[in-house]
N, C-alpha and C. Protein backbone atom coordinates (compact mmCIF):
# COMPACT_ATOMS: atom_id res chain seq x y z
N UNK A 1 88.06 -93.91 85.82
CA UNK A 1 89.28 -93.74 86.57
C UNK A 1 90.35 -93.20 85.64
N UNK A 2 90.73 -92.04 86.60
CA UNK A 2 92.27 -91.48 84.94
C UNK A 2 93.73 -92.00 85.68
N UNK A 3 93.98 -92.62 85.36
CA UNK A 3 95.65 -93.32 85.78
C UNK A 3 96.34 -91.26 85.61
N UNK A 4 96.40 -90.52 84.95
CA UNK A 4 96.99 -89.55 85.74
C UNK A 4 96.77 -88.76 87.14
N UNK A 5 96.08 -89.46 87.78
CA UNK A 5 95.23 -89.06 89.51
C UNK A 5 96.29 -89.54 90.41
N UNK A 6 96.27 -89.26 91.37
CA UNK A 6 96.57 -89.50 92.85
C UNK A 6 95.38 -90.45 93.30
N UNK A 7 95.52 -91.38 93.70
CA UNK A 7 94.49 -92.31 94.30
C UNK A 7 94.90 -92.81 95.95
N UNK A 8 94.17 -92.89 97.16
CA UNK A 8 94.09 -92.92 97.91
C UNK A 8 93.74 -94.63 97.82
N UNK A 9 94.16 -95.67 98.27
CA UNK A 9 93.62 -97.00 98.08
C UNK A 9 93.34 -97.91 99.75
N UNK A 10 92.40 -98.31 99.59
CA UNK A 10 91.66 -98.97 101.51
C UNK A 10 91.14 -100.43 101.09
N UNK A 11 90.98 -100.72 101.74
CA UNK A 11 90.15 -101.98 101.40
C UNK A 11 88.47 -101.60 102.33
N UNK A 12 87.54 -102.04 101.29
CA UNK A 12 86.26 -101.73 101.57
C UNK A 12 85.38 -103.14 101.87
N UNK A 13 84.09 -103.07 102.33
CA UNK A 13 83.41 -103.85 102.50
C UNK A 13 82.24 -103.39 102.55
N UNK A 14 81.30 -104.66 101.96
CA UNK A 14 79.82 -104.42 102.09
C UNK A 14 79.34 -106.17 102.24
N UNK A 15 78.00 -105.61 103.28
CA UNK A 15 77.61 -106.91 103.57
C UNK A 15 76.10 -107.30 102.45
N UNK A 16 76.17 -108.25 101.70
CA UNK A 16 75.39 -108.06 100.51
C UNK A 16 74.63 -109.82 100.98
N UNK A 17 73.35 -109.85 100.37
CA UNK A 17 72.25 -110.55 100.75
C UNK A 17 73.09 -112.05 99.74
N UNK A 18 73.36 -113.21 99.81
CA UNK A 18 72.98 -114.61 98.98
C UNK A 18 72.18 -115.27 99.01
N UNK A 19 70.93 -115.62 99.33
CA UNK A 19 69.97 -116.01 99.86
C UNK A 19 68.60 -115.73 100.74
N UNK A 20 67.93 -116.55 100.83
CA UNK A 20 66.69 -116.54 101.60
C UNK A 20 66.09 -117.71 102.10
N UNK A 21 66.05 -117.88 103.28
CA UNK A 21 65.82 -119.14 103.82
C UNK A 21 64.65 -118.52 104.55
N UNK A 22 63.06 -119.10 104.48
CA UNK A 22 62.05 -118.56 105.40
C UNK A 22 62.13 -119.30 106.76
N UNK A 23 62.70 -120.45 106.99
CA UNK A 23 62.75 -120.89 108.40
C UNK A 23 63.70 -120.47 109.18
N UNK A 24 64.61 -119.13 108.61
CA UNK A 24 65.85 -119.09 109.20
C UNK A 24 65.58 -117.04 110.12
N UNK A 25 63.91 -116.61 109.71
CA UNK A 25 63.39 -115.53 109.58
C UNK A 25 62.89 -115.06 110.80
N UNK A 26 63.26 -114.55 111.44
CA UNK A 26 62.50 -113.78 112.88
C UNK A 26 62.23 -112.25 112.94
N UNK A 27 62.30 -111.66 114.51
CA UNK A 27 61.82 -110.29 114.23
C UNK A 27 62.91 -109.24 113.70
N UNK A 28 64.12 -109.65 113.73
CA UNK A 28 65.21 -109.15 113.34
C UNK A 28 65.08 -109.34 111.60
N UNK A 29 65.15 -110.60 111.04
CA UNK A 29 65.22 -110.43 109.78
C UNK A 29 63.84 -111.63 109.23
N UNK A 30 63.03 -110.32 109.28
CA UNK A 30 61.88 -111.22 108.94
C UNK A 30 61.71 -111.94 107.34
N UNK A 31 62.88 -111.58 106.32
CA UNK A 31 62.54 -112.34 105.46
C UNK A 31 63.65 -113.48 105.26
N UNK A 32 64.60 -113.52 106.30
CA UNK A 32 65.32 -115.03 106.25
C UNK A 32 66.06 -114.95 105.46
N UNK A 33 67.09 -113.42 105.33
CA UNK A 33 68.11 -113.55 104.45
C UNK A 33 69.12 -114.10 104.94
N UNK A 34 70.31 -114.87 104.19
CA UNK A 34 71.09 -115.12 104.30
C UNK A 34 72.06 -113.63 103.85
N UNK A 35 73.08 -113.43 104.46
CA UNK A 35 74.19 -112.71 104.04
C UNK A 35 75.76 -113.17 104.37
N UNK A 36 76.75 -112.64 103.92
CA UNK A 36 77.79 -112.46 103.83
C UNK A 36 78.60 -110.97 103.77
N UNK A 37 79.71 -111.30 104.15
CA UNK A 37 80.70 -109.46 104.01
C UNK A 37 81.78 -109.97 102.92
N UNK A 38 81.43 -109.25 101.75
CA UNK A 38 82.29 -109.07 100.83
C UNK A 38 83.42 -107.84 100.70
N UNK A 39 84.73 -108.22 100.77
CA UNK A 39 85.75 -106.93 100.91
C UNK A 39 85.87 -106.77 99.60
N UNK A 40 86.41 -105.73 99.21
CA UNK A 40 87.14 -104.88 97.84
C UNK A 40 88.16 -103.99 98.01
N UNK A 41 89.12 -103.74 96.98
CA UNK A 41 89.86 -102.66 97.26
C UNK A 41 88.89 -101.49 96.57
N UNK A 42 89.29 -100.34 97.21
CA UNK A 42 88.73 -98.82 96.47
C UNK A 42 89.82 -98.19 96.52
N UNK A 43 89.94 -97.03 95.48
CA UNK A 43 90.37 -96.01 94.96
C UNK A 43 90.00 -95.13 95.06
N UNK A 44 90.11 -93.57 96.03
CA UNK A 44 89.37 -92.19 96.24
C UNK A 44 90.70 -91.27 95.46
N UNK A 45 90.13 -90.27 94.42
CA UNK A 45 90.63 -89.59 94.20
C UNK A 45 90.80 -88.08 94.72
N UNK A 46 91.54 -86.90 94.37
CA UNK A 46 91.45 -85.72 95.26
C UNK A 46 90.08 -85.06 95.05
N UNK A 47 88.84 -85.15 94.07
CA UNK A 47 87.74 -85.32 93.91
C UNK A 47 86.97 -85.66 94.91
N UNK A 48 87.12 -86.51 95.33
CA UNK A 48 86.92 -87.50 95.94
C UNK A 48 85.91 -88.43 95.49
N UNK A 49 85.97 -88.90 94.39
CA UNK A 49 85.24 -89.52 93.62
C UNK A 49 85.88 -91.58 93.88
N UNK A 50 84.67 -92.58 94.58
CA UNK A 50 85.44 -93.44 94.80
C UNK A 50 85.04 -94.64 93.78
N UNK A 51 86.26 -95.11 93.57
CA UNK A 51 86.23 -96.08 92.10
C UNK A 51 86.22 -97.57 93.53
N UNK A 52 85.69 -98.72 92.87
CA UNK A 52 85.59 -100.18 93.48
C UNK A 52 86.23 -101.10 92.45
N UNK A 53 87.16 -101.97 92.72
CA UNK A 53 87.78 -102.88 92.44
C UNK A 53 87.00 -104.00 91.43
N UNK A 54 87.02 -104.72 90.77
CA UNK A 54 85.79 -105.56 89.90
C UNK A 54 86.33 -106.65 90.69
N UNK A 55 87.49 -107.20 91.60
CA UNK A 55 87.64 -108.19 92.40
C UNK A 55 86.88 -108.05 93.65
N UNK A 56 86.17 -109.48 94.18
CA UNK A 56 86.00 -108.88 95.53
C UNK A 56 86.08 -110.92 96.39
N UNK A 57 86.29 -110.65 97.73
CA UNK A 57 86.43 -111.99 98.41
C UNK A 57 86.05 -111.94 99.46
N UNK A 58 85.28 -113.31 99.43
CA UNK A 58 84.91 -112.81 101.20
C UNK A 58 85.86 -112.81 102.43
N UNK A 59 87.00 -113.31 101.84
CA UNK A 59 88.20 -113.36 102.24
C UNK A 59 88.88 -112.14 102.77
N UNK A 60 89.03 -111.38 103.62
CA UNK A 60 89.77 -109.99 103.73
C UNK A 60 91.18 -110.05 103.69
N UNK A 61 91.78 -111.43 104.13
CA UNK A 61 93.49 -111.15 103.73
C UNK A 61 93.70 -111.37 102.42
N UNK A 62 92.52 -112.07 101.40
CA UNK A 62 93.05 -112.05 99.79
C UNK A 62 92.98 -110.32 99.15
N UNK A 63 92.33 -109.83 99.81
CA UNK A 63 92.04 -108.64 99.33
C UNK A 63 93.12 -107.52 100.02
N UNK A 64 93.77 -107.88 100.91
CA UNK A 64 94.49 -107.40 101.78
C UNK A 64 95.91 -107.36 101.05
N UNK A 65 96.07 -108.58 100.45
CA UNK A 65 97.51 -108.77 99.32
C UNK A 65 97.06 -108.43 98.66
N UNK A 66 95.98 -108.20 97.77
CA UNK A 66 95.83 -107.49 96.71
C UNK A 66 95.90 -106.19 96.45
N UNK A 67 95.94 -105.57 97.68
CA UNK A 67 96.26 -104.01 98.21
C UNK A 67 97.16 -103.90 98.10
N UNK A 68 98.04 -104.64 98.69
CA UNK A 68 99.81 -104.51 99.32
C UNK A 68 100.40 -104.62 97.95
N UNK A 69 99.91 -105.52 96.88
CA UNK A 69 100.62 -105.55 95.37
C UNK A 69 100.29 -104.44 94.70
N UNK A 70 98.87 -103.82 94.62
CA UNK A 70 98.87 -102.70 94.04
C UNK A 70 99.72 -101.40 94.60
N UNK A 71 99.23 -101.72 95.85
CA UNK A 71 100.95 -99.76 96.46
C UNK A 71 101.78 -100.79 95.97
N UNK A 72 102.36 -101.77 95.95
CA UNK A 72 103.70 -102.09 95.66
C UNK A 72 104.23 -101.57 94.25
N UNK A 73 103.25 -102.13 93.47
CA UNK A 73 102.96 -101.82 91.99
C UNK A 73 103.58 -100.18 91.66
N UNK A 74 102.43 -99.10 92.47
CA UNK A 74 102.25 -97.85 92.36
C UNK A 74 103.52 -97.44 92.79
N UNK A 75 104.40 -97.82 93.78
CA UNK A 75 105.43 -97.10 94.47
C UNK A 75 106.71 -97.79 93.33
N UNK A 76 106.32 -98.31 92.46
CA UNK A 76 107.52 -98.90 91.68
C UNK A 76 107.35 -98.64 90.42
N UNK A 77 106.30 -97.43 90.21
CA UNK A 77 106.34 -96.58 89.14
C UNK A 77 104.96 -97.17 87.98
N UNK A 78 104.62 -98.06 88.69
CA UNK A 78 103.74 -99.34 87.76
C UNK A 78 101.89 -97.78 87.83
N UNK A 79 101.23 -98.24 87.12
CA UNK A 79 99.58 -98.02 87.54
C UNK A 79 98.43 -98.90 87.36
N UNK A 80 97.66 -98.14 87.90
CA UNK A 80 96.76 -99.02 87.98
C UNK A 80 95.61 -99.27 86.49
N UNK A 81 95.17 -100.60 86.75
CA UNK A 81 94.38 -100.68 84.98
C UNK A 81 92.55 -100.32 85.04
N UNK A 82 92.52 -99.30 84.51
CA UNK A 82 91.40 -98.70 84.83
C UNK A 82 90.22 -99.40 84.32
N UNK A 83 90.63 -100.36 83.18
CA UNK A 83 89.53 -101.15 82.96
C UNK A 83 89.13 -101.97 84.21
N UNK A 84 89.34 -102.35 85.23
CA UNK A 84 89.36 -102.98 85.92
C UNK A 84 88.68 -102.80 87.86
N UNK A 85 88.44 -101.33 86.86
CA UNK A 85 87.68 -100.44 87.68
C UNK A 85 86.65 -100.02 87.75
N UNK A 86 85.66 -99.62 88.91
CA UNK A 86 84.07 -98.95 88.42
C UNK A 86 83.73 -97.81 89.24
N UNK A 87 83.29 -97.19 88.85
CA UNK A 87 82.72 -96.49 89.64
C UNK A 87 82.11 -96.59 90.15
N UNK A 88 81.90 -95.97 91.86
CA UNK A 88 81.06 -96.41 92.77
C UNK A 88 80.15 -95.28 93.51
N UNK A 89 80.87 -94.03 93.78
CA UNK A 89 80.26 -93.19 94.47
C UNK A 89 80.94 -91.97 95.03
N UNK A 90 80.65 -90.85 95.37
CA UNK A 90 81.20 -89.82 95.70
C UNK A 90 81.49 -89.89 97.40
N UNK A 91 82.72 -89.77 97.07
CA UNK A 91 82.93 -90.13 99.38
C UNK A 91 82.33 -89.10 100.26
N UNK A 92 82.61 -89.81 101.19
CA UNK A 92 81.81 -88.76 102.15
C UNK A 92 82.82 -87.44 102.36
N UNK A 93 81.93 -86.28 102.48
CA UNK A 93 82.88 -84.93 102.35
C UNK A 93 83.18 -84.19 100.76
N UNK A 94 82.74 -84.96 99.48
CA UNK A 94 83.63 -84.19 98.31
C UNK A 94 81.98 -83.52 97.96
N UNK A 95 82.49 -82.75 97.34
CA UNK A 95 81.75 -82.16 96.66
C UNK A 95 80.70 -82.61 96.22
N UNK A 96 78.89 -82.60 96.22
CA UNK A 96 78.11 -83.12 95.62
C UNK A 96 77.67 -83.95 96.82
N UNK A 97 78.28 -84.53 97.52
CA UNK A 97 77.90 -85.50 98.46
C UNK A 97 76.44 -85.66 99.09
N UNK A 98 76.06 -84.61 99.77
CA UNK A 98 74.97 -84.07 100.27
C UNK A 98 73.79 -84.07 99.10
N UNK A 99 73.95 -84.11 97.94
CA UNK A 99 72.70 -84.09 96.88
C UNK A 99 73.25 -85.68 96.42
N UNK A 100 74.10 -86.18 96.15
CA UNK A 100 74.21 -87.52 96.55
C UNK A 100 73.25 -88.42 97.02
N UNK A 101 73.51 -88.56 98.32
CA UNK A 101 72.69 -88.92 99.85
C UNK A 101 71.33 -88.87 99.49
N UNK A 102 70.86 -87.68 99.15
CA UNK A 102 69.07 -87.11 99.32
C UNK A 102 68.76 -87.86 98.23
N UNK A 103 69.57 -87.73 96.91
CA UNK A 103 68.50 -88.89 95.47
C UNK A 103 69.01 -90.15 96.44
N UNK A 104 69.57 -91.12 97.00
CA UNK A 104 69.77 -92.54 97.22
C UNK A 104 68.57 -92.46 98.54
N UNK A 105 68.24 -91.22 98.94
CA UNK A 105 67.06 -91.94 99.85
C UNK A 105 65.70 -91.45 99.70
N UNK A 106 65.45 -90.67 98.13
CA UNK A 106 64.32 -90.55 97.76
C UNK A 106 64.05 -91.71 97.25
N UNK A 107 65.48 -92.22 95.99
CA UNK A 107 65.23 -93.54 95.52
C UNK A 107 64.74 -94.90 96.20
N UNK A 108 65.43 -94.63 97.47
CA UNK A 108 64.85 -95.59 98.22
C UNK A 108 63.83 -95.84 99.00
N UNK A 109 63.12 -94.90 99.21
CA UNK A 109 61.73 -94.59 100.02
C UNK A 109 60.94 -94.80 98.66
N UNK A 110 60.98 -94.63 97.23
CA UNK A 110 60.13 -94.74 96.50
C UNK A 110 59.96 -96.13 96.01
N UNK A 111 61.34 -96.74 95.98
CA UNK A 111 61.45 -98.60 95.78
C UNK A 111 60.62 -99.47 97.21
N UNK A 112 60.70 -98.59 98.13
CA UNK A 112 59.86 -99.33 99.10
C UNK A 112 58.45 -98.98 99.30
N UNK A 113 58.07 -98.30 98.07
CA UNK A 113 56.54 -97.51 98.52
C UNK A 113 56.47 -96.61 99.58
N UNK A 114 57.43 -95.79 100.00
CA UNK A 114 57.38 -95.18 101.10
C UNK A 114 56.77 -93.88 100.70
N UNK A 115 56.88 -92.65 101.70
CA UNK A 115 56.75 -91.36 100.73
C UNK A 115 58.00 -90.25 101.35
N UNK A 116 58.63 -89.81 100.48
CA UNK A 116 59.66 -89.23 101.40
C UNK A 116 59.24 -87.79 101.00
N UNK A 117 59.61 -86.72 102.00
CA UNK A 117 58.99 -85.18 101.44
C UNK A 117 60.28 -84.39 100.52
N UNK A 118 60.80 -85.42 99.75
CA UNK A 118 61.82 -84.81 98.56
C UNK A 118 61.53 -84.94 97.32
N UNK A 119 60.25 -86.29 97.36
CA UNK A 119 60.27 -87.18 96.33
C UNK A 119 59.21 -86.20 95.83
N UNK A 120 59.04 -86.62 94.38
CA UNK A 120 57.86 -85.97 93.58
C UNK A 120 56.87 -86.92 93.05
């Protein structure tokens, strides 16, 4: 992340696995995961390259003030601390995107033993 950027800031979410319970497993989720929705703030630059927050809660209004302090921050001349940042992925629409996409679902057809007609 370069603190001399323009950053675009949202609050994001992903719903990520904590568990596995096999009695909890049907035809929907036959291996009995447990999950949760974890929010984050993100950062898209004019790149559109999107950075993820190293905070995250399952909470969406903690993450929600944590938004509102950072524009507060930004609009009061303050920036943001890039250590504190990661990189995550190219947004949808920037440049690269489309060759993006195709390695995350060769990679993933090959982690599942699948065969995809990209993969080698």
């Amino acid at each position: 992340m370069n603190n001399n950027e323009q950053h675009e800031l949202n609050v994001g979410s992903s719903r990520v696995i904590t568990g596995r319970d096999p009695e909890m497993a049907d035809m929907v989720n036959i291996y009995g995961e447990i999950t949760t929705i974890l929010f984050y703030v993100e950062a898209r630059n004019a790149r559109g390259e999107v950075f993820t927050h190293n905070y995250s809660s399952e909470a969406e209004f903690e993450i929600e003030d944590l938004l509102a302090n950072m524009r507060r921050k930004l609009a009061d001349g303050g920036k943001l601390d890039p250590a504190r940042w990661t990189y995550s992925r190219l947004g949808y629409g920037a440049e690269g995107w489309d060759e993006q996409e195709l390695v995350g679902e060769v990679r993933d057809a090959q982690r599942a033993g699948e065969w995809h007609p990209m993969g080698r």
